[in-house]
C-alpha atoms as a PDB file:
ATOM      1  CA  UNK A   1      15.078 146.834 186.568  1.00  0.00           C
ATOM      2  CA  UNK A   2      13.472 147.960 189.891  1.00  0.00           C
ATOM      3  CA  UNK A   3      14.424 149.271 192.927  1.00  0.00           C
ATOM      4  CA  UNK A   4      17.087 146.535 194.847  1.00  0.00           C
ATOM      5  CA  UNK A   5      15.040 144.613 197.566  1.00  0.00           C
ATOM      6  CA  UNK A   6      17.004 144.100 200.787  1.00  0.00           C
ATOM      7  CA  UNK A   7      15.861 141.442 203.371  1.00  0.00           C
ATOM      8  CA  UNK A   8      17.193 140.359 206.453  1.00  0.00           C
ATOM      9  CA  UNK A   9      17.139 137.012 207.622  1.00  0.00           C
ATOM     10  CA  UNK A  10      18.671 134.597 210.530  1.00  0.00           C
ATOM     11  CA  UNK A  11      21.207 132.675 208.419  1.00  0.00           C
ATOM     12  CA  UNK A  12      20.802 129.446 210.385  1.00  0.00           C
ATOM     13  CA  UNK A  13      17.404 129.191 210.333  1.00  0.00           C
ATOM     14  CA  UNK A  14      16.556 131.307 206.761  1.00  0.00           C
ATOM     15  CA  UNK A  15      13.094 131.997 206.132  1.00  0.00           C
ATOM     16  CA  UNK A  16      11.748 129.842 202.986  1.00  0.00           C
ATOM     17  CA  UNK A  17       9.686 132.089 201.237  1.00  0.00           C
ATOM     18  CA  UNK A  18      12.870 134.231 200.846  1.00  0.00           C
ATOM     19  CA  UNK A  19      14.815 131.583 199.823  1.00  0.00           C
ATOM     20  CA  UNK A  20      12.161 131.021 197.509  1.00  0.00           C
ATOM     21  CA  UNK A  21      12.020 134.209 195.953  1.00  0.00           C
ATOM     22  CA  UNK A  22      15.976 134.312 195.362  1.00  0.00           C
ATOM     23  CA  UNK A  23      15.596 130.623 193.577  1.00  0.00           C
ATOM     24  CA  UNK A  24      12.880 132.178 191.780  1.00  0.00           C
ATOM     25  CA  UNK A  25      15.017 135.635 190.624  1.00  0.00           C
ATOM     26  CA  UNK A  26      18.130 133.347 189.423  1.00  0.00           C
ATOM     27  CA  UNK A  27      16.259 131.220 187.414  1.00  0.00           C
ATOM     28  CA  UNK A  28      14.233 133.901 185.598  1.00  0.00           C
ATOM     29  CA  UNK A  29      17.261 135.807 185.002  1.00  0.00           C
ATOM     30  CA  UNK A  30      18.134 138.001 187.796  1.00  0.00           C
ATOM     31  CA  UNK A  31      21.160 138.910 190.149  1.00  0.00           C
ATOM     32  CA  UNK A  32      20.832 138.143 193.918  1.00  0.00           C
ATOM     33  CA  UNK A  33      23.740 139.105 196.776  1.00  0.00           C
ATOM     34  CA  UNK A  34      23.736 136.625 199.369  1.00  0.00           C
ATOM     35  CA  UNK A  35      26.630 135.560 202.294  1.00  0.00           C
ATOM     36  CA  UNK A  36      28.528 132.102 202.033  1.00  0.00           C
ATOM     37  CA  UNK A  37      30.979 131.763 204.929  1.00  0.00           C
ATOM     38  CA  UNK A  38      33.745 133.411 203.169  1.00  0.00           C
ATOM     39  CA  UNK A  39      31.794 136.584 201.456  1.00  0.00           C
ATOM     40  CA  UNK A  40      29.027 137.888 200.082  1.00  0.00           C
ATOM     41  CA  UNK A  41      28.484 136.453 196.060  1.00  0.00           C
ATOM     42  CA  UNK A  42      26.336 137.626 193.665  1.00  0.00           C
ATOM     43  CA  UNK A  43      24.470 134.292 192.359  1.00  0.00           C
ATOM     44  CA  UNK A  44      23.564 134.640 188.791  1.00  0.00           C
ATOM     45  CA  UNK A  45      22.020 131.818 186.320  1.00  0.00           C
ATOM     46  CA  UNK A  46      24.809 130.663 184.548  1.00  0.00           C
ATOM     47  CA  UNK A  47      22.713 129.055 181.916  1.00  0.00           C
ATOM     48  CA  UNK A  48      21.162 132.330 180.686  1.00  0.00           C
ATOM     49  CA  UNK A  49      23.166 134.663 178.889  1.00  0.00           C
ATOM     50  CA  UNK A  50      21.623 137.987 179.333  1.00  0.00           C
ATOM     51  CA  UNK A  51      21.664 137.190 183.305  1.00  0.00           C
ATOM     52  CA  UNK A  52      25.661 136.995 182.607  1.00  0.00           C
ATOM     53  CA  UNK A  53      26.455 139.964 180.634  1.00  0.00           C
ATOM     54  CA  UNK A  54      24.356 141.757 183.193  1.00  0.00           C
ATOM     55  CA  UNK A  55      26.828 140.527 185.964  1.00  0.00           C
ATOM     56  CA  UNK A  56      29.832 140.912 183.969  1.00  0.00           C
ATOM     57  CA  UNK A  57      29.185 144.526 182.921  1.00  0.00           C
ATOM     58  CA  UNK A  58      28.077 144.985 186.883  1.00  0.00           C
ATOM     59  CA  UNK A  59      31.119 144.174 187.845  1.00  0.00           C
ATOM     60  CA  UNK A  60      33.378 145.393 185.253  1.00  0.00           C
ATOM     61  CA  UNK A  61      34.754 141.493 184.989  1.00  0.00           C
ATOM     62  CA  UNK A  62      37.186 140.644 182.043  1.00  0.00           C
ATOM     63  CA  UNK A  63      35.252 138.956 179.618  1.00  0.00           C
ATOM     64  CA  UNK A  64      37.705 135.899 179.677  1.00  0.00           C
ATOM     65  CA  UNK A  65      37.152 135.207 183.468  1.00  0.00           C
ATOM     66  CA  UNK A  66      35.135 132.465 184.147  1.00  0.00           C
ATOM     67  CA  UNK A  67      32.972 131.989 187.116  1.00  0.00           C
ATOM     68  CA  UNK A  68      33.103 129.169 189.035  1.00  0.00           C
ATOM     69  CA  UNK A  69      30.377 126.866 189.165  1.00  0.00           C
ATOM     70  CA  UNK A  70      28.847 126.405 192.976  1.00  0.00           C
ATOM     71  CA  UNK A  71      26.902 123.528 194.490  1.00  0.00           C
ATOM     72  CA  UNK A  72      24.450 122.861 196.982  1.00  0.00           C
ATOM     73  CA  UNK A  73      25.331 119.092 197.286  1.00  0.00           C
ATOM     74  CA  UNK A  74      28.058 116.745 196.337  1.00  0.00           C
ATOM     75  CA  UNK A  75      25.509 114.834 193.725  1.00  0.00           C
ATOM     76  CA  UNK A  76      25.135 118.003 191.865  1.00  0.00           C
ATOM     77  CA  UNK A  77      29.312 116.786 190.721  1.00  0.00           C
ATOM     78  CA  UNK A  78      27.606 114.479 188.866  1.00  0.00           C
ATOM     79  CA  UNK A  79      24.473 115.904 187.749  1.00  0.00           C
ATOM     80  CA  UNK A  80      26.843 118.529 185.790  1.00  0.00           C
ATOM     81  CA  UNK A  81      29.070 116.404 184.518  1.00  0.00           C
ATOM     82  CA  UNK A  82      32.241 117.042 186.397  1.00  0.00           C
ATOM     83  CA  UNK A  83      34.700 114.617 187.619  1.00  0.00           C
ATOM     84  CA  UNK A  84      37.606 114.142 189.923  1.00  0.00           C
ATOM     85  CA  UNK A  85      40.295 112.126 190.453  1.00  0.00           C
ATOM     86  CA  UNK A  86      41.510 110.529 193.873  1.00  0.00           C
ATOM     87  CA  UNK A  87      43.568 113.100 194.735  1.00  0.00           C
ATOM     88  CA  UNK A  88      41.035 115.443 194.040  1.00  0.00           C
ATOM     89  CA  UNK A  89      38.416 113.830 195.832  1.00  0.00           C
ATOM     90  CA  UNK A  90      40.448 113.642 199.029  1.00  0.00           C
ATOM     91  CA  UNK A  91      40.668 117.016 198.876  1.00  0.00           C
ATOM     92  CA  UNK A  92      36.846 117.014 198.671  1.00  0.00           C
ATOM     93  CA  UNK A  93      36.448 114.920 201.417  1.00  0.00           C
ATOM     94  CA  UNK A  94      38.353 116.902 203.990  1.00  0.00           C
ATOM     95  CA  UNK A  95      37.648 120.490 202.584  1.00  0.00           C
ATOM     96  CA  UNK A  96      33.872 120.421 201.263  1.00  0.00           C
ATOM     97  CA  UNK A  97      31.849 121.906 202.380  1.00  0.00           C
ATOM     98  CA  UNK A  98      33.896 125.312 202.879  1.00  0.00           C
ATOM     99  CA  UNK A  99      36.147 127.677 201.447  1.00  0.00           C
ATOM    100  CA  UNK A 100      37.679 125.789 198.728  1.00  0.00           C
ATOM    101  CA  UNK A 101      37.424 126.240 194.679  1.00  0.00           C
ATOM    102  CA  UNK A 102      38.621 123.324 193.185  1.00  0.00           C
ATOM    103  CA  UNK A 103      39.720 123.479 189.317  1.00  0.00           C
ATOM    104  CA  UNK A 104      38.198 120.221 187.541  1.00  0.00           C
ATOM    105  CA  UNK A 105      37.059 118.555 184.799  1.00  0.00           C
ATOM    106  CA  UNK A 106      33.691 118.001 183.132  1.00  0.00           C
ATOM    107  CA  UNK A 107      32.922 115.003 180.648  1.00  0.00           C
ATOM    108  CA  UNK A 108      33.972 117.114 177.681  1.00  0.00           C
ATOM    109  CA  UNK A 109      37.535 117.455 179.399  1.00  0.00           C
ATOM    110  CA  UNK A 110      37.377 121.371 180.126  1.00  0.00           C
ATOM    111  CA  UNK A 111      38.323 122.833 183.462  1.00  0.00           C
ATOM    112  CA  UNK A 112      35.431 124.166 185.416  1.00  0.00           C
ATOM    113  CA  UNK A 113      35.738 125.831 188.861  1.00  0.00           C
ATOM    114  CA  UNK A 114      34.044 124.090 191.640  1.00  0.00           C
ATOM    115  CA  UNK A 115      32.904 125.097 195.359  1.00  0.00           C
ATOM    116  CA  UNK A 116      30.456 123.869 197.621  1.00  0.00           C
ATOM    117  CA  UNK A 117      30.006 126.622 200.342  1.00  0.00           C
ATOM    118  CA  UNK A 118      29.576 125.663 203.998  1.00  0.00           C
ATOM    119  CA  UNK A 119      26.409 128.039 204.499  1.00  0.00           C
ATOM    120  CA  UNK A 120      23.024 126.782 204.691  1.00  0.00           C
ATOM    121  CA  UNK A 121      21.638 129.793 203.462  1.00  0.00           C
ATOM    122  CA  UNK A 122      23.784 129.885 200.491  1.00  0.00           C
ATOM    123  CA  UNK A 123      23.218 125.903 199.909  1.00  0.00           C
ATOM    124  CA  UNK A 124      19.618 126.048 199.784  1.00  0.00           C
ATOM    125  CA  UNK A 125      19.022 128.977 197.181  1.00  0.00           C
ATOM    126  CA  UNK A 126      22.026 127.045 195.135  1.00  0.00           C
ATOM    127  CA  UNK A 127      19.470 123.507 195.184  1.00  0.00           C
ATOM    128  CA  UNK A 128      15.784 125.764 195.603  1.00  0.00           C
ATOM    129  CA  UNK A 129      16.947 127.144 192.014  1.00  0.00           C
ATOM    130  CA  UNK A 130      17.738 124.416 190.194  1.00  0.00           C
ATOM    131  CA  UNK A 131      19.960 125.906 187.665  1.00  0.00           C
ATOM    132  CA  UNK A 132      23.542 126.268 187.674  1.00  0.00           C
ATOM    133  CA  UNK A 133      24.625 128.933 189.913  1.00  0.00           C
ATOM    134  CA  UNK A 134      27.886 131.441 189.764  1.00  0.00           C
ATOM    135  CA  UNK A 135      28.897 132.937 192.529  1.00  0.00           C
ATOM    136  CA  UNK A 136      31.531 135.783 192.199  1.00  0.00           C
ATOM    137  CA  UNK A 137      32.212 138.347 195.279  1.00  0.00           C
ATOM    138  CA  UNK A 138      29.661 140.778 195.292  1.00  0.00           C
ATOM    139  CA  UNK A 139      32.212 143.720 194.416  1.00  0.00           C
ATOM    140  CA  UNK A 140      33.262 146.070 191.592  1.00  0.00           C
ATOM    141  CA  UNK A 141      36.612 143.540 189.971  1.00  0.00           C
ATOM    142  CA  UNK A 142      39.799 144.714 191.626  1.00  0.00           C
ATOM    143  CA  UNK A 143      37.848 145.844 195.299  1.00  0.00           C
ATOM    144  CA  UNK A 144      37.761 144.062 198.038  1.00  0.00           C
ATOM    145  CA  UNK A 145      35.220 141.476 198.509  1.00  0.00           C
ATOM    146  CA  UNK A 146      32.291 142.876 200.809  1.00  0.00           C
ATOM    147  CA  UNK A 147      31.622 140.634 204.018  1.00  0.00           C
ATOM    148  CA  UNK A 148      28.257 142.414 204.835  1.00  0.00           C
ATOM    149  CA  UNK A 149      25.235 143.293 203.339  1.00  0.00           C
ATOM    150  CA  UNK A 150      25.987 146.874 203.750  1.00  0.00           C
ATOM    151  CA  UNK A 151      28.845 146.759 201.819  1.00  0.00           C
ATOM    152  CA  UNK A 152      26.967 145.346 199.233  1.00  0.00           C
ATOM    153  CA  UNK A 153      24.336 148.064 198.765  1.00  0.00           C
ATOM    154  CA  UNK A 154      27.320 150.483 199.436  1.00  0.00           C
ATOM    155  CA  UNK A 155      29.602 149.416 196.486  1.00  0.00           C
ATOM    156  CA  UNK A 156      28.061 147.712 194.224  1.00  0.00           C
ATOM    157  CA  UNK A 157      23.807 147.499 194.331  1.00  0.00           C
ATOM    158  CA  UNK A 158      23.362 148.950 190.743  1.00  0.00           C
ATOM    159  CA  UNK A 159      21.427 146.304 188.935  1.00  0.00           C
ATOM    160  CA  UNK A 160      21.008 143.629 191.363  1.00  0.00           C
ATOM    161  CA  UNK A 161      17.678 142.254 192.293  1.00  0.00           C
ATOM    162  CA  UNK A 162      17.536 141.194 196.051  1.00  0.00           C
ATOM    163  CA  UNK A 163      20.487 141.655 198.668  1.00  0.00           C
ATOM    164  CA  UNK A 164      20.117 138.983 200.939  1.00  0.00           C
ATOM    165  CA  UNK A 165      21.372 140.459 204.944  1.00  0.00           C
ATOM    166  CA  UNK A 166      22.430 137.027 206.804  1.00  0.00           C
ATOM    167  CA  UNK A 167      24.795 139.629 209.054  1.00  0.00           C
ATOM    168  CA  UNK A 168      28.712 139.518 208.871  1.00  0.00           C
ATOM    169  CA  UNK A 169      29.950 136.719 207.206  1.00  0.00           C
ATOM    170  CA  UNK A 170      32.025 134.207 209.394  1.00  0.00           C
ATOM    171  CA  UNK A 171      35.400 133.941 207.534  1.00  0.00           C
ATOM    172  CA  UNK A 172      35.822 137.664 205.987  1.00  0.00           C
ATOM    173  CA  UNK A 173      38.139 136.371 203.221  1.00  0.00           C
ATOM    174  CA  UNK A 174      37.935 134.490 199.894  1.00  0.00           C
ATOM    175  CA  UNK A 175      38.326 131.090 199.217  1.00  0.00           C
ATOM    176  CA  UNK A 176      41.557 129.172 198.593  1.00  0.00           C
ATOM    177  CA  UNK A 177      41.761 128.364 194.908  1.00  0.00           C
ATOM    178  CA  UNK A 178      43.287 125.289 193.717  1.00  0.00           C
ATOM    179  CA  UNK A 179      44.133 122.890 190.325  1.00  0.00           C
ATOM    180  CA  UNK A 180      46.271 120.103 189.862  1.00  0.00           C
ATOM    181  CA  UNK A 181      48.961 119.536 187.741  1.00  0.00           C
ATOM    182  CA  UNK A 182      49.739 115.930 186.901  1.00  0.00           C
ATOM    183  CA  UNK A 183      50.888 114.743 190.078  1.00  0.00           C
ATOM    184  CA  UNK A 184      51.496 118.333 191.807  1.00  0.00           C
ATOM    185  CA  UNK A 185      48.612 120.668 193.298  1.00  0.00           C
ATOM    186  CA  UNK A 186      49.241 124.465 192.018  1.00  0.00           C
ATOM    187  CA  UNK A 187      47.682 127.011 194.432  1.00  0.00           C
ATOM    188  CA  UNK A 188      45.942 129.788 191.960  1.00  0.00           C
ATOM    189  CA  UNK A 189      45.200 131.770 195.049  1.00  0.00           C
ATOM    190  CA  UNK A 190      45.701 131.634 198.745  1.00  0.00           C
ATOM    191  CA  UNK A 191      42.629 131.939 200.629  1.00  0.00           C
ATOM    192  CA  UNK A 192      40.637 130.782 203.656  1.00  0.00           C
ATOM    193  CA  UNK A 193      42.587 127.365 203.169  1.00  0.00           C
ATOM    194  CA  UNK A 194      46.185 127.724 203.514  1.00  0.00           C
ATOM    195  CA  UNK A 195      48.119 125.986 200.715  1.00  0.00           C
ATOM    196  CA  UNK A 196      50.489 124.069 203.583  1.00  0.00           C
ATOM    197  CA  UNK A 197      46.894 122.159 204.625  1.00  0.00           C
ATOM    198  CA  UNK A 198      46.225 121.391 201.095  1.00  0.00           C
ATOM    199  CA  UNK A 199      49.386 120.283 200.410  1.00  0.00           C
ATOM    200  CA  UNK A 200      49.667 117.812 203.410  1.00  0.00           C
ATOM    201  CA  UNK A 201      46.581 116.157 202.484  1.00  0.00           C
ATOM    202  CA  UNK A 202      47.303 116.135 198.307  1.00  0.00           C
ATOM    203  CA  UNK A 203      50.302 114.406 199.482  1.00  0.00           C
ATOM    204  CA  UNK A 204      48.013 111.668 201.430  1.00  0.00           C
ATOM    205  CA  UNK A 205      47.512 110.835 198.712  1.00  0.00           C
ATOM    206  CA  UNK A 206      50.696 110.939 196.904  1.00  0.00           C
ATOM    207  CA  UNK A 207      50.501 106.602 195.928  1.00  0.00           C
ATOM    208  CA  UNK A 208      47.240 107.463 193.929  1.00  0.00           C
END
């Protein structure tokens, strides 16, 4: 691999022929860093193998961690093949876009984790690519998740292909991760959502 490309960008009004090139890097195989509202990710091609073991080995990720899926629009649900219940969609409704993974099901009945982030930037190289797009924190497993582009390059820019600067991102913490369990909603990890907000609106829907 080559040197890592950094670019800077406005993140509410990013320039297309960079959001181009990152559509263009995931779908031939590479790694790009780029800010959601929570942190920075590091998007990688989820359909191409190589592009995974790459990121895994980056960032020393057990091998039986899955990545969660992210989105660019609520269609792409069902251009994947994943469904959701009531409950699950009211939770949609209220929380998407922003900093909630949801744990769901695809047509085959196996869990997949779902997030659509509220970040333009992030949204547009998610649809540009076309491909199915991971998303973990763009840190070494077990660090802190970097919320700028410097932290990036500083801890873990080994391997990847473009680092994406939109500046600081505007939440500094993870997202809130979240399954349900017959009729109850199990928090997997408490993030940018607090579980008390998820569970008051889960229970909205309690007659479902």
């Amino acid at each position: 691999m080559g040197r890592t490309r950094v670019v800077r960008v406005d993140a509410s009004e990013p320039d297309r022929d960079v959001i181009r090139e990152a559509a263009g890097i995931l779908r031939r195989g590479g790694l790009v860093a780029f800010p959601t509202e929570t942190v920075y990710g590091i998007g990688v091609n989820m359909e191409n193998q190589m592009a995974l073991m790459r990121l895994y080995r980056l960032k020393g990720r057990p091998d039986d961690k899955p990545l969660t899926l992210h989105i660019g629009t609520l269609a792409d649900l069902e251009r994947f093949g994943i469904e959701a219940t009531p409950r699950e969609y009211h939770l949609i409704k209220h929380c998407w876009p922003g900093p909630l993974t949801l744990i769901l099901r695809n047509k085959k009945g196996e869990t997949v984790g779902v997030r659509w982030p509220r970040h333009d930037l992030a949204c547009q190289i998610i649809k540009k690519s076309g491909v199915r797009v991971g998303c973990p924190s763009a840190n070494i497993s077990g660090e802190s998740p970097a919320t700028t582009a410097e932290e990036v390059a500083k801890g873990i820019r080994s391997e990847i292909d473009l680092i994406i600067d939109g500046g600081k991102t505007e939440l500094g913490t993870s997202s809130t991760v979240a399954m349900s369990e017959g009729k109850s909603l199990k928090i997997l990890r408490e993030g940018a959502i607090s579980s008390r907000t998820l569970r008051e609106l889960w229970e909205e829907r309690s007659g479902s």
